[in-house]
Structure formats: structure tokens, C-alpha cells
PDB file of N, CA and C in Angstrom:
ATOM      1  N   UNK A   1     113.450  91.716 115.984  1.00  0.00           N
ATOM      2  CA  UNK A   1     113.220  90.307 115.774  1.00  0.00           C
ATOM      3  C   UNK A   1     111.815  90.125 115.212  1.00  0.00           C
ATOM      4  N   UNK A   2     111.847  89.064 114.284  1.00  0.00           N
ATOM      5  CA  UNK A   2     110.151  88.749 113.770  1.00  0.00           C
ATOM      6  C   UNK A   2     109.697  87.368 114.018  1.00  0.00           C
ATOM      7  N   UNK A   3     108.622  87.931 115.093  1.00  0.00           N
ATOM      8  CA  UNK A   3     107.746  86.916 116.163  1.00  0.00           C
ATOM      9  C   UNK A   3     106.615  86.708 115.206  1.00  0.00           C
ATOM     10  N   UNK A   4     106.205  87.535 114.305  1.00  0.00           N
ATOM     11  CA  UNK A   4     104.969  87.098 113.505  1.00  0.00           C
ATOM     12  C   UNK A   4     104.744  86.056 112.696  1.00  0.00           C
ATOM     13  N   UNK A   5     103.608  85.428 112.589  1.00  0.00           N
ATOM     14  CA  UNK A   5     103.333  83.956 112.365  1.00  0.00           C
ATOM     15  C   UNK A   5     104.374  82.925 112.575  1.00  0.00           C
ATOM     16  N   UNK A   6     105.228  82.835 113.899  1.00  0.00           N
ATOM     17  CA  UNK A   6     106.049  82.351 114.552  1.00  0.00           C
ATOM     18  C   UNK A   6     104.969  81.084 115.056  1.00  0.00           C
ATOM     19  N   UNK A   7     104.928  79.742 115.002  1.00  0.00           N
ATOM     20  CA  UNK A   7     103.946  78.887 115.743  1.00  0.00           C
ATOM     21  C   UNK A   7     104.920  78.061 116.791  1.00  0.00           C
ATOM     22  N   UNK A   8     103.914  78.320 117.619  1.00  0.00           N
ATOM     23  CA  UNK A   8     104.626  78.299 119.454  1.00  0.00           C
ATOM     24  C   UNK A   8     103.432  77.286 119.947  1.00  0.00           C
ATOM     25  N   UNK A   9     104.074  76.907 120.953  1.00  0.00           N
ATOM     26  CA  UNK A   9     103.117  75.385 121.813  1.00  0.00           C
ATOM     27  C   UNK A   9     103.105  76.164 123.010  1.00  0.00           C
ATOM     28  N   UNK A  10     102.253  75.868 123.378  1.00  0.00           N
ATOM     29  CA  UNK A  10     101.844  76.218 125.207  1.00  0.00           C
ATOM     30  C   UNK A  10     101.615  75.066 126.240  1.00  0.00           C
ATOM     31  N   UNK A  11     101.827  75.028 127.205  1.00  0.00           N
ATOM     32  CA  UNK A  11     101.645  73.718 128.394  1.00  0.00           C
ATOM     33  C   UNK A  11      99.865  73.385 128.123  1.00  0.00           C
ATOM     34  N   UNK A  12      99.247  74.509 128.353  1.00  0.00           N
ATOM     35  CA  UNK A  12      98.053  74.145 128.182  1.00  0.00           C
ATOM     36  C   UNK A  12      97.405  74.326 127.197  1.00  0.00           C
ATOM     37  N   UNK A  13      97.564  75.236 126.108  1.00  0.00           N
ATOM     38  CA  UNK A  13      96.605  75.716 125.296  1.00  0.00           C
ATOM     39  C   UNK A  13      96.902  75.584 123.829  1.00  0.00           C
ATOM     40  N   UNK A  14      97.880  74.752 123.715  1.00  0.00           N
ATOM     41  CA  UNK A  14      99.035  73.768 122.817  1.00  0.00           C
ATOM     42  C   UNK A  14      99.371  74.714 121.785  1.00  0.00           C
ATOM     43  N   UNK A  15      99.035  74.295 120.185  1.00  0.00           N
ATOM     44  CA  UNK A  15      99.773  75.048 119.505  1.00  0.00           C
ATOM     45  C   UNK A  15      99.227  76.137 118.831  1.00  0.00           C
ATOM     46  N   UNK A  16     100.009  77.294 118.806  1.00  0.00           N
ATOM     47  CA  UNK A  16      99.601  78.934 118.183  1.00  0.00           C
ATOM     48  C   UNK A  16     100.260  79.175 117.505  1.00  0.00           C
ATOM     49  N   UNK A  17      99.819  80.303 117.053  1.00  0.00           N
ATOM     50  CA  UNK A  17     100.253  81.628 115.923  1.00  0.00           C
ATOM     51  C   UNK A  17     100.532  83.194 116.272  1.00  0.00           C
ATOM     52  N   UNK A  18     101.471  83.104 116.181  1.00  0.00           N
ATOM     53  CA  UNK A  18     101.783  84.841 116.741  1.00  0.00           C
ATOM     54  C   UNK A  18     101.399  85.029 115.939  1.00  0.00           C
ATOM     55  N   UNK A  19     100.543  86.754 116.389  1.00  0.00           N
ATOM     56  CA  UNK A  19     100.141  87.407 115.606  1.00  0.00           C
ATOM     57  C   UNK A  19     100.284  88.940 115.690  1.00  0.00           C
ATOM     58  N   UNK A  20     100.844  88.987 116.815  1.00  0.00           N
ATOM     59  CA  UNK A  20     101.547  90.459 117.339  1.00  0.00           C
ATOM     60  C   UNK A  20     102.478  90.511 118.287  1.00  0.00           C
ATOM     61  N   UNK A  21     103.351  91.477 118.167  1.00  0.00           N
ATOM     62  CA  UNK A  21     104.722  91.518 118.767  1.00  0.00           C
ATOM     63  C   UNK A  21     104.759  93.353 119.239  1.00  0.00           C
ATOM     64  N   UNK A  22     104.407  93.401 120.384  1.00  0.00           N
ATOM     65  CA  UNK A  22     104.622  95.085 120.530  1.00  0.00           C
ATOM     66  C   UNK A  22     104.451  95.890 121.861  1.00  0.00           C
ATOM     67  N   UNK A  23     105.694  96.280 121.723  1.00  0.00           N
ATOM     68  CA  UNK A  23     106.057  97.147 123.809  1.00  0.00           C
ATOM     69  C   UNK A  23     105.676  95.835 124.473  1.00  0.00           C
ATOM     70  N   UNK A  24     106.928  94.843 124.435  1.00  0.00           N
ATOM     71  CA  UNK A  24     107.478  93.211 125.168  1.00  0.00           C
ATOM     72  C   UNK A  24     106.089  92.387 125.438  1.00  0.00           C
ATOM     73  N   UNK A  25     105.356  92.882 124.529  1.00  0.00           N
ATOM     74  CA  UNK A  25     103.743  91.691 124.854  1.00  0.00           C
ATOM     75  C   UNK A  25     103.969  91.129 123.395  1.00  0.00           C
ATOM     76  N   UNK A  26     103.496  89.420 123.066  1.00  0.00           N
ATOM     77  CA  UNK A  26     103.193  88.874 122.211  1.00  0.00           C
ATOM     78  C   UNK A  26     101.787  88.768 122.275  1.00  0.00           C
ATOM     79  N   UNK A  27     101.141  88.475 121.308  1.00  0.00           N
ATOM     80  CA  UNK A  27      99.740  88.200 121.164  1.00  0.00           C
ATOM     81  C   UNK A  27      99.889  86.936 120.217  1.00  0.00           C
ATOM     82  N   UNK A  28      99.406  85.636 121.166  1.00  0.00           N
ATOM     83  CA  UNK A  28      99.409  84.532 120.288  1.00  0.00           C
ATOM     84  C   UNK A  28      97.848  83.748 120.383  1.00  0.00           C
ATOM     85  N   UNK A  29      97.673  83.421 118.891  1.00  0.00           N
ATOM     86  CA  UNK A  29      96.407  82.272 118.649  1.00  0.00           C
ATOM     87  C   UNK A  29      96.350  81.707 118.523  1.00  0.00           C
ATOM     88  N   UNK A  30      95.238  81.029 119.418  1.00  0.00           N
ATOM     89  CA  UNK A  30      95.131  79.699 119.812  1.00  0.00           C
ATOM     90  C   UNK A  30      93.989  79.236 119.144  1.00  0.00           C
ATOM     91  N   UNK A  31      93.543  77.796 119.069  1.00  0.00           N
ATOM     92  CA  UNK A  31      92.377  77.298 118.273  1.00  0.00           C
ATOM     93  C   UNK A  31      90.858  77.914 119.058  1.00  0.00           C
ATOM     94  N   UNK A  32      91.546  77.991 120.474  1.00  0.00           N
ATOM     95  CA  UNK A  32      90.699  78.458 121.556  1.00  0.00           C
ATOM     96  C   UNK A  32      90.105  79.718 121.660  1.00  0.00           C
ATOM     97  N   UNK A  33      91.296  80.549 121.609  1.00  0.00           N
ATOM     98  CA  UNK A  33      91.039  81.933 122.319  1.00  0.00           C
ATOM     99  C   UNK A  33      92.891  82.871 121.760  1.00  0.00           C
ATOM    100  N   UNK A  34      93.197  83.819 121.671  1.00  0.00           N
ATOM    101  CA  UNK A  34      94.176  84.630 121.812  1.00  0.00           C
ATOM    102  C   UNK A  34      94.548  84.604 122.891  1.00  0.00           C
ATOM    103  N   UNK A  35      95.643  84.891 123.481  1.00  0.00           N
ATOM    104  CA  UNK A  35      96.374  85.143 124.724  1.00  0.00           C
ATOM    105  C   UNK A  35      97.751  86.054 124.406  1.00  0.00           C
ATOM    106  N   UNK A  36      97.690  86.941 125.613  1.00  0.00           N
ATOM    107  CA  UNK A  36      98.995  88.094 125.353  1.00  0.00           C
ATOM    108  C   UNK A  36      99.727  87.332 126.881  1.00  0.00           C
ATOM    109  N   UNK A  37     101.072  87.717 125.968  1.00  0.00           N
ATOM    110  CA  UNK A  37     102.028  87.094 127.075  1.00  0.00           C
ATOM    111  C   UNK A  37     103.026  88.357 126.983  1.00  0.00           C
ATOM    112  N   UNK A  38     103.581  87.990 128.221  1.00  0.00           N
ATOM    113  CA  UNK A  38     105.177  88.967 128.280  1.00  0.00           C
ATOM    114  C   UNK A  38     106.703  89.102 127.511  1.00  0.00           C
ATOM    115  N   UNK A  39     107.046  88.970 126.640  1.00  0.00           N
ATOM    116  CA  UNK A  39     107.736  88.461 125.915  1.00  0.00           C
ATOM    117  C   UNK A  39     109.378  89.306 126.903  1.00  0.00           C
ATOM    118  N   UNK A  40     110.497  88.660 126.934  1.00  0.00           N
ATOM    119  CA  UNK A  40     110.618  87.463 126.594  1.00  0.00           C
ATOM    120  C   UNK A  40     110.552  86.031 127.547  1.00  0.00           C
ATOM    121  N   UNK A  41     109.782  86.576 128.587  1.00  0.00           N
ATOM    122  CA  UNK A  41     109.214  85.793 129.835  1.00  0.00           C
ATOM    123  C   UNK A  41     109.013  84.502 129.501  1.00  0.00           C
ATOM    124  N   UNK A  42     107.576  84.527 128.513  1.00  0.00           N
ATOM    125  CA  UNK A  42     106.574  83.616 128.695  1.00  0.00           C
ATOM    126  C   UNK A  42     107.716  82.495 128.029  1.00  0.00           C
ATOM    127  N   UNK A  43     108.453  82.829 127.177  1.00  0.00           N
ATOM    128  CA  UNK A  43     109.905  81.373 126.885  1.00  0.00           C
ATOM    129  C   UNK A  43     110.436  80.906 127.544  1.00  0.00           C
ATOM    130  N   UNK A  44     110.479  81.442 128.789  1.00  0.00           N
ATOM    131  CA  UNK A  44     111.461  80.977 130.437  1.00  0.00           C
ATOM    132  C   UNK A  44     110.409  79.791 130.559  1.00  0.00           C
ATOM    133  N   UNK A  45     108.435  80.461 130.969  1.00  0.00           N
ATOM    134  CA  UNK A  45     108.052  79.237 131.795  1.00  0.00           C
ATOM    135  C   UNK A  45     107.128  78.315 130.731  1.00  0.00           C
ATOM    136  N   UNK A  46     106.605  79.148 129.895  1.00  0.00           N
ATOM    137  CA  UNK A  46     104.962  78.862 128.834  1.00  0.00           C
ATOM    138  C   UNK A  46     105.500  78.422 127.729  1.00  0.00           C
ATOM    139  N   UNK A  47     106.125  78.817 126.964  1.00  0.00           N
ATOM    140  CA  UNK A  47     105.792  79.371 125.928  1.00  0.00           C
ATOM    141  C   UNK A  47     107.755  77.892 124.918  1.00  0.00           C
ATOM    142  N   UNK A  48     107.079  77.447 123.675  1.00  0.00           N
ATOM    143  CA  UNK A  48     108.287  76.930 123.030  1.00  0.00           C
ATOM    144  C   UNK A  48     107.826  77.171 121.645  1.00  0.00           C
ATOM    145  N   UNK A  49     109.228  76.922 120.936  1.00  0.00           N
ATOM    146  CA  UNK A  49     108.478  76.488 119.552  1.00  0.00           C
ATOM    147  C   UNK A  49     107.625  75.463 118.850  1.00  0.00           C
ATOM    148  N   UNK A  50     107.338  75.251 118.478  1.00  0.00           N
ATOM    149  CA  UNK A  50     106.454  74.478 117.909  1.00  0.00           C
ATOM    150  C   UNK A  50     107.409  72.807 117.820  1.00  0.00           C
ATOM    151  N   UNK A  51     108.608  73.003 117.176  1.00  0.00           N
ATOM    152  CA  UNK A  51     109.285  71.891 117.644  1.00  0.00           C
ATOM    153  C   UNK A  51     109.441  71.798 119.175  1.00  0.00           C
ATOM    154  N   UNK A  52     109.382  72.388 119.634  1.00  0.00           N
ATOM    155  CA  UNK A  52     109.972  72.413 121.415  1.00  0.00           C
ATOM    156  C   UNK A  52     111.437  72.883 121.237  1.00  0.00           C
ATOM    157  N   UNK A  53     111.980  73.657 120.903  1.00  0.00           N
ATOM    158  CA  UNK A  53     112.860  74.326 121.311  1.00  0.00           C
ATOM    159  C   UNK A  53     113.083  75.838 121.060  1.00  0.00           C
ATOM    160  N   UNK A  54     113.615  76.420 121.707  1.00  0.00           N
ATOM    161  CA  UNK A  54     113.531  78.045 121.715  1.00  0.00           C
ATOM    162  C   UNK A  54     115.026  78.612 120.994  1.00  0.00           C
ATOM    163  N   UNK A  55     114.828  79.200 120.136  1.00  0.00           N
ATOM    164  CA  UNK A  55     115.723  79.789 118.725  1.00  0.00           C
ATOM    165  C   UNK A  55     116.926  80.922 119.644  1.00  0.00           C
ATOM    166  N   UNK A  56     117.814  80.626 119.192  1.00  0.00           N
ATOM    167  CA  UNK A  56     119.018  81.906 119.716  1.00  0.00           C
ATOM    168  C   UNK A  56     118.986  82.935 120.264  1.00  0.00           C
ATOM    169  N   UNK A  57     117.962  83.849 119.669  1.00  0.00           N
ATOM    170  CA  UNK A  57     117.531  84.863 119.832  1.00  0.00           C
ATOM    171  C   UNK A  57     117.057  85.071 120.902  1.00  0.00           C
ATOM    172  N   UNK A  58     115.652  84.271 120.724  1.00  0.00           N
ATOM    173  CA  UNK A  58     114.850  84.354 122.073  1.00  0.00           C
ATOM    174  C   UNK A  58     116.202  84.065 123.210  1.00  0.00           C
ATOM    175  N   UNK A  59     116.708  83.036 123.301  1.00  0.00           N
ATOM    176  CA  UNK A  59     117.495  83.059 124.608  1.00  0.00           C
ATOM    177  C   UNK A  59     118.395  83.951 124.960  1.00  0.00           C
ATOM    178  N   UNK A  60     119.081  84.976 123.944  1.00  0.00           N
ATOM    179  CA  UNK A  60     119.760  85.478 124.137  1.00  0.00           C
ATOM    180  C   UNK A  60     118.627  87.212 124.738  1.00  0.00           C
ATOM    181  N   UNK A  61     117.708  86.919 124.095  1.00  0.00           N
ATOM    182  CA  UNK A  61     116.704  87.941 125.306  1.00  0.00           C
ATOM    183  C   UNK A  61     116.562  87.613 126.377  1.00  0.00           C
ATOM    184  N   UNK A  62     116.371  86.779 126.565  1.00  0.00           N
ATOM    185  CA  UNK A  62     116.074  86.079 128.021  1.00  0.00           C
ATOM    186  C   UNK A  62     117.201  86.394 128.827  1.00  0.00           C
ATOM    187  N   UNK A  63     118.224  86.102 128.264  1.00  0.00           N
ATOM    188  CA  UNK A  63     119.216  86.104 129.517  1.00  0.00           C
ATOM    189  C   UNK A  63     119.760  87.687 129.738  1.00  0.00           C
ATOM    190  N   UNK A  64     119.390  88.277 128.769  1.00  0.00           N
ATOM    191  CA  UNK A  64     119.614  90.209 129.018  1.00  0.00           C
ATOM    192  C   UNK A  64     118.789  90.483 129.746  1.00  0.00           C
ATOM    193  N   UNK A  65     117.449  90.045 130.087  1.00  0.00           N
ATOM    194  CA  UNK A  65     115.991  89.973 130.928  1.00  0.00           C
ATOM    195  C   UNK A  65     116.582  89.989 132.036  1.00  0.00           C
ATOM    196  N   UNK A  66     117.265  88.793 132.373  1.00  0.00           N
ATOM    197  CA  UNK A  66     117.055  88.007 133.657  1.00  0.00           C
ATOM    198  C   UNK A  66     118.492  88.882 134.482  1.00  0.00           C
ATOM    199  N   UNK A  67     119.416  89.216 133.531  1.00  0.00           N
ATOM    200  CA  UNK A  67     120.377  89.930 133.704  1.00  0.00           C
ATOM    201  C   UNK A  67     120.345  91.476 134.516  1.00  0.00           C
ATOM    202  N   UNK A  68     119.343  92.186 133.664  1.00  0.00           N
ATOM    203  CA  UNK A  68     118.894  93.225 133.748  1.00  0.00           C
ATOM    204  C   UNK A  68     118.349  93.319 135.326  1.00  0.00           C
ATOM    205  N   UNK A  69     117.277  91.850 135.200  1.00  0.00           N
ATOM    206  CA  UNK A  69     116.665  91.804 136.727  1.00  0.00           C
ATOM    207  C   UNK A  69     117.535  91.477 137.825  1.00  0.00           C
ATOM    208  N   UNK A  70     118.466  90.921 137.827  1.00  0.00           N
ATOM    209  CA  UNK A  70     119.786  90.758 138.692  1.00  0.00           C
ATOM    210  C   UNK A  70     120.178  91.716 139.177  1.00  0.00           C
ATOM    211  N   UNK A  71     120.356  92.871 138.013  1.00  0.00           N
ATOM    212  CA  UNK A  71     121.306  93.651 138.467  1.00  0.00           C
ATOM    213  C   UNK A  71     120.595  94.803 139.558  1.00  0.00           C
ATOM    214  N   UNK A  72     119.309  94.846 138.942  1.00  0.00           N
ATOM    215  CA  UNK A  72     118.659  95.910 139.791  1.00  0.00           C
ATOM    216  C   UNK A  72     118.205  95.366 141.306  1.00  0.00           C
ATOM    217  N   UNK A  73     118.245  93.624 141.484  1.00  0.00           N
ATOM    218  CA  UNK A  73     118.169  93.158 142.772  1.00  0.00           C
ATOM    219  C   UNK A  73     119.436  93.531 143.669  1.00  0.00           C
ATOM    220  N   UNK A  74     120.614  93.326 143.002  1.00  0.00           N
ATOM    221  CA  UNK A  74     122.315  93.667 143.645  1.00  0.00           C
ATOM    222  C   UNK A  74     122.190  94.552 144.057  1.00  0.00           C
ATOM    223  N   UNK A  75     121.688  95.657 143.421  1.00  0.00           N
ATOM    224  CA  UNK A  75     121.651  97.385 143.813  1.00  0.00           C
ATOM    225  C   UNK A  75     120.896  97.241 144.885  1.00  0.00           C
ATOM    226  N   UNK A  76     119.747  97.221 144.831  1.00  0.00           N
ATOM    227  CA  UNK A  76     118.412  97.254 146.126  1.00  0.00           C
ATOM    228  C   UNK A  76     119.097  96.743 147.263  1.00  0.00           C
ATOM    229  N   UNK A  77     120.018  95.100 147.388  1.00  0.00           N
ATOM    230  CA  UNK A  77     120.451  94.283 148.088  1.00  0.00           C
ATOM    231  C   UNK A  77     121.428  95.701 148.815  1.00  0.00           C
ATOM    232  N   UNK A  78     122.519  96.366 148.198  1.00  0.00           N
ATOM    233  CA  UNK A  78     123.332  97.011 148.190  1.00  0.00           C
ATOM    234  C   UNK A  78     123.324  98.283 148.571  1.00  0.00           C
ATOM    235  N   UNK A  79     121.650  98.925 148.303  1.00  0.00           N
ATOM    236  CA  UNK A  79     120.685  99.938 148.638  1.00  0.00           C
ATOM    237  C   UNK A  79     120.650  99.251 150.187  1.00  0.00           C
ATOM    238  N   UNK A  80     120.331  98.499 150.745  1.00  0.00           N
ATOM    239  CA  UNK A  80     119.373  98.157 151.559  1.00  0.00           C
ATOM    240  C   UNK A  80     120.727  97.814 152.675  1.00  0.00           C
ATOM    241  N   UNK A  81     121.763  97.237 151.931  1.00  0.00           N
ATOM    242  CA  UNK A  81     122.709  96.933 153.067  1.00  0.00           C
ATOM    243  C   UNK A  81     123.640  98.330 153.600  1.00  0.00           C
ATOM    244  N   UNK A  82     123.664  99.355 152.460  1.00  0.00           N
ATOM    245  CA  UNK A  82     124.346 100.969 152.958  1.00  0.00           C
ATOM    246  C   UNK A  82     123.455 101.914 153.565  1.00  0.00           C
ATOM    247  N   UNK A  83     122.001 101.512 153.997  1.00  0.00           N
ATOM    248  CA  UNK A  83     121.043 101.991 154.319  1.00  0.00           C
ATOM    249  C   UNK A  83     121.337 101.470 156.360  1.00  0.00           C
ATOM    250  N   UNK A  84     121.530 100.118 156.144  1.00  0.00           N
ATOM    251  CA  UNK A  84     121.256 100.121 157.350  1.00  0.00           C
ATOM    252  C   UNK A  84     122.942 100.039 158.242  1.00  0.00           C
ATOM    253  N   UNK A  85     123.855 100.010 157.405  1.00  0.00           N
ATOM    254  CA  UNK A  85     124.975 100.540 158.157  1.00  0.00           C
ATOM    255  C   UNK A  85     124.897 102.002 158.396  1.00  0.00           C
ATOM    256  N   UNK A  86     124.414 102.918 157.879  1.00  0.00           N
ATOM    257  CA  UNK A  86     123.844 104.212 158.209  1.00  0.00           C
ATOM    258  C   UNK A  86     123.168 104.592 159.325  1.00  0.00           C
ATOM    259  N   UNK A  87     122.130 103.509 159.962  1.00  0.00           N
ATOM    260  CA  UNK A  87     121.174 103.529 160.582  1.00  0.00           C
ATOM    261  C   UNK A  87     120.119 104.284 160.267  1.00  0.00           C
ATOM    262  N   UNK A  88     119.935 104.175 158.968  1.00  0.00           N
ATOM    263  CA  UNK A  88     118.589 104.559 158.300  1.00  0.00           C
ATOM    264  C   UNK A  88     117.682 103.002 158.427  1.00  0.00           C
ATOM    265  N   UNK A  89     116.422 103.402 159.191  1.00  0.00           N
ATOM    266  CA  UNK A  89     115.147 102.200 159.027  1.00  0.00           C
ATOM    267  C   UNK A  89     114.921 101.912 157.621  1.00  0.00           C
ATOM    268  N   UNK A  90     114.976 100.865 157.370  1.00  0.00           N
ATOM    269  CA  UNK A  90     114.010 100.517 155.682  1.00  0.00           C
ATOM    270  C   UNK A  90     112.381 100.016 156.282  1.00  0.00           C
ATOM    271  N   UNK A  91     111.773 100.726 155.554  1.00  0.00           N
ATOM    272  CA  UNK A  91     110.349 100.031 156.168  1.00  0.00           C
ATOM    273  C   UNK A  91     110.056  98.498 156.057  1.00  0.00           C
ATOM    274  N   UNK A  92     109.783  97.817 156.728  1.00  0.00           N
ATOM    275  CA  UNK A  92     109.896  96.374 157.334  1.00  0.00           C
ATOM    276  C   UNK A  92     110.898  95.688 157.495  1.00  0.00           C
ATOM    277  N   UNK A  93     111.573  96.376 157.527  1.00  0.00           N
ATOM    278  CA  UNK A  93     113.549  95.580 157.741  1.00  0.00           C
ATOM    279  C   UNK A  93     113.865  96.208 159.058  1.00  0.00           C
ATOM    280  N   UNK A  94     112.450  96.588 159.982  1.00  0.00           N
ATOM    281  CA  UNK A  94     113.237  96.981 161.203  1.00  0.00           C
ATOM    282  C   UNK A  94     114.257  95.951 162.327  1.00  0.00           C
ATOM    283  N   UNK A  95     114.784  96.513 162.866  1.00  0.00           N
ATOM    284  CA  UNK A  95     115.773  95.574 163.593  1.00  0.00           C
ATOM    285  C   UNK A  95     115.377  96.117 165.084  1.00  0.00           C
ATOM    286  N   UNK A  96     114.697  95.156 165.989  1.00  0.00           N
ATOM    287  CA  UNK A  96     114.355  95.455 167.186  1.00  0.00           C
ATOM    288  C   UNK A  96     115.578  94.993 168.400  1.00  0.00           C
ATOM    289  N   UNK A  97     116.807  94.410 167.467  1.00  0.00           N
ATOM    290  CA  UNK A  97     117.362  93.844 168.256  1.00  0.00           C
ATOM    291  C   UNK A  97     117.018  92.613 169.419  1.00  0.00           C
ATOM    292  N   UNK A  98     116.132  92.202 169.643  1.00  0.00           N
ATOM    293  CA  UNK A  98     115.735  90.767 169.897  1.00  0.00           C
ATOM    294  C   UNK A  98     116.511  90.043 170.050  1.00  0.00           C
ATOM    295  N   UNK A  99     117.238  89.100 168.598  1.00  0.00           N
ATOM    296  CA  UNK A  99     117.559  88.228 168.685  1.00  0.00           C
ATOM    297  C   UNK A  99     118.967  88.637 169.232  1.00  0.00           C
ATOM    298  N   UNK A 100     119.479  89.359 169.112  1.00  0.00           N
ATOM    299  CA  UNK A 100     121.105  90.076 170.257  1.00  0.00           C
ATOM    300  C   UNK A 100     120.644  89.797 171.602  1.00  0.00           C
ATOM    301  N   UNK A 101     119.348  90.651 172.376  1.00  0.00           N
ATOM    302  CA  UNK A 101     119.597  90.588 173.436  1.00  0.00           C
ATOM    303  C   UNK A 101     119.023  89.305 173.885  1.00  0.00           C
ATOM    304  N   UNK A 102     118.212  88.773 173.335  1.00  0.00           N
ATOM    305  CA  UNK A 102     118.519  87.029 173.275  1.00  0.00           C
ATOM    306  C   UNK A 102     119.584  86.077 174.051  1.00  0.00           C
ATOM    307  N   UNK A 103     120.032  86.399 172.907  1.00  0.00           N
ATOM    308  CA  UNK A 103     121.575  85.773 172.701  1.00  0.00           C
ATOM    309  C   UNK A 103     122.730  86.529 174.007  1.00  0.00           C
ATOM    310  N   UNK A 104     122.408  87.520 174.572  1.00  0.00           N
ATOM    311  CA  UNK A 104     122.999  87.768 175.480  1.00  0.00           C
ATOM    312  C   UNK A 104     122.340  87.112 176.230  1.00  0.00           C
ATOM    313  N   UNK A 105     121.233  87.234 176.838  1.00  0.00           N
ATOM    314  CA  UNK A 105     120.356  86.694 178.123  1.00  0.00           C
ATOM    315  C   UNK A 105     121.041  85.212 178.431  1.00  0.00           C
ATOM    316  N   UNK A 106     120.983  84.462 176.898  1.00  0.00           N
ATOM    317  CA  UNK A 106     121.435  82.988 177.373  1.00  0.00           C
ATOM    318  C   UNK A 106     122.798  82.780 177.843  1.00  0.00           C
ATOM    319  N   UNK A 107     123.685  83.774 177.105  1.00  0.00           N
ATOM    320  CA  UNK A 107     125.270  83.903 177.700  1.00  0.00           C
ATOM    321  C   UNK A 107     125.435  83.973 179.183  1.00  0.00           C
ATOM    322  N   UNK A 108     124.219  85.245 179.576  1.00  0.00           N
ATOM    323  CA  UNK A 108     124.712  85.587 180.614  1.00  0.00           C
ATOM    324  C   UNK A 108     124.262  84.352 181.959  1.00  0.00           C
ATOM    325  N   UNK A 109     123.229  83.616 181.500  1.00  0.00           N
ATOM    326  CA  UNK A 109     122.549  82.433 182.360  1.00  0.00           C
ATOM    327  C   UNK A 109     123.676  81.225 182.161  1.00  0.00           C
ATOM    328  N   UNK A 110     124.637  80.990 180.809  1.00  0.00           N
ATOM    329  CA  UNK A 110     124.986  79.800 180.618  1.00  0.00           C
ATOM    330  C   UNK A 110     126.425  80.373 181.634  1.00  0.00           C
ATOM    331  N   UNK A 111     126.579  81.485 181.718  1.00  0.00           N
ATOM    332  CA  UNK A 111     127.661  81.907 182.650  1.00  0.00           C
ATOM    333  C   UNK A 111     127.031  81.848 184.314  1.00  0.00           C
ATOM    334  N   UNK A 112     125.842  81.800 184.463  1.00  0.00           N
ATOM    335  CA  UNK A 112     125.460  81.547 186.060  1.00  0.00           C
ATOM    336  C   UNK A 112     125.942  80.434 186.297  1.00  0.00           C
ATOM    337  N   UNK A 113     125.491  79.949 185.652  1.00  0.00           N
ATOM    338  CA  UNK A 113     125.481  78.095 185.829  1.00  0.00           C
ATOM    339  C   UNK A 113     127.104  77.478 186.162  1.00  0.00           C
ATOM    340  N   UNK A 114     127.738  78.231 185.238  1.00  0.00           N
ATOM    341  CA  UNK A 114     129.443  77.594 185.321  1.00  0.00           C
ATOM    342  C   UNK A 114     129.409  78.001 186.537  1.00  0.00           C
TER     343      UNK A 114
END
């Protein structure tokens, strides 16, 4: 795709000029200063065209992005849930059981009472 002399608006630093596109960083100029962004990120929160709207392309990166990042959360989620039916510890996902024996304690009191 060609991001070069592409002119893009920013929330704060209004309107630029790409001027480099390379290993998912843009480098865009501003009247201000240059700024490198994440490409194709900075279109999700920063970053539009100059009209205000974002071209095919870009979205159709975006959503392979966001896709990509999904999928490797499912796995981890999926990692993390065949981990502990195993009874393998994940470090800070320990389970002290607490809230079980909790939950028994009050059973066994709401059964005094009857």
C-alpha cells in the first residue's frame, strides 16, 4: 500500500504528511514536529484522512490487526483454561479456593439455623 504523501489529520496535532511507511510505523509531518505512529493502529484511535474518513484499505488492515489480536487472546484464554483443568498453577491465576470454602461455611450456618 502507498502511505506516502498521504495527508492525514490528527485529534491534536491536525493536519500531516506522510512521509514514511516501514516495519508497521508511519512517520507523519506535522507543521509542528514529525511523529511515528503504529500503523495500522493509529486509524483505530489518532489518525484520519484529511477528509475524515479512512480509505478501504486501511480498514481492511485494521480488521486483520484486530483479528490477528483476537485470535491469539482465544488461544491464551484456551491456554489458560486447559492449564488449569490440568491443575497446572498459571502465575497469578492462583486459586486458593476461598471463595468455595466460603460458600460452604455459609451453607453449612444457613443449615444450623433451619
Amino acid at each position: 500500500m502507498v502511505l506516502d504523501n498521504l495527508q492525514v489529520k490528527h485529534k491534536t496535532f491536525g493536519v500531516g504528511t506522510v512521509v514514511s511507511y516501514r516495519d508497521k510505523y508511519i512517520t507523519v509531518k506535522f507543521s509542528a514536529a514529525e511523529k511515528v505512529f503504529v500503523y495500522p493502529d493509529a486509524f483505530e484511535k489518532f489518525l484520519t484522512l484529511e477528509d475524515g474518513t479512512v480509505s478501504e484499505e486501511i480498514l481492511a488492515d485494521l480488521e486483520a490487526v484486530n483479528l490477528a489480536k483476537k485470535q491469539i487472546s482465544d488461544k491464551k484464554k484456551a491456554e489458560n483454561i486447559h492449564s488449569m483443568l490440568k491443575g497446572i498453577v498459571i502465575p497469578g491465576k492462583e486459586n486458593t479456593g476461598s471463595d468455595t470454602d466460603e460458600d460452604e461455611n455459609r451453607n453449612n450456618e444457613q443449615e444450623e439455623l433451619i
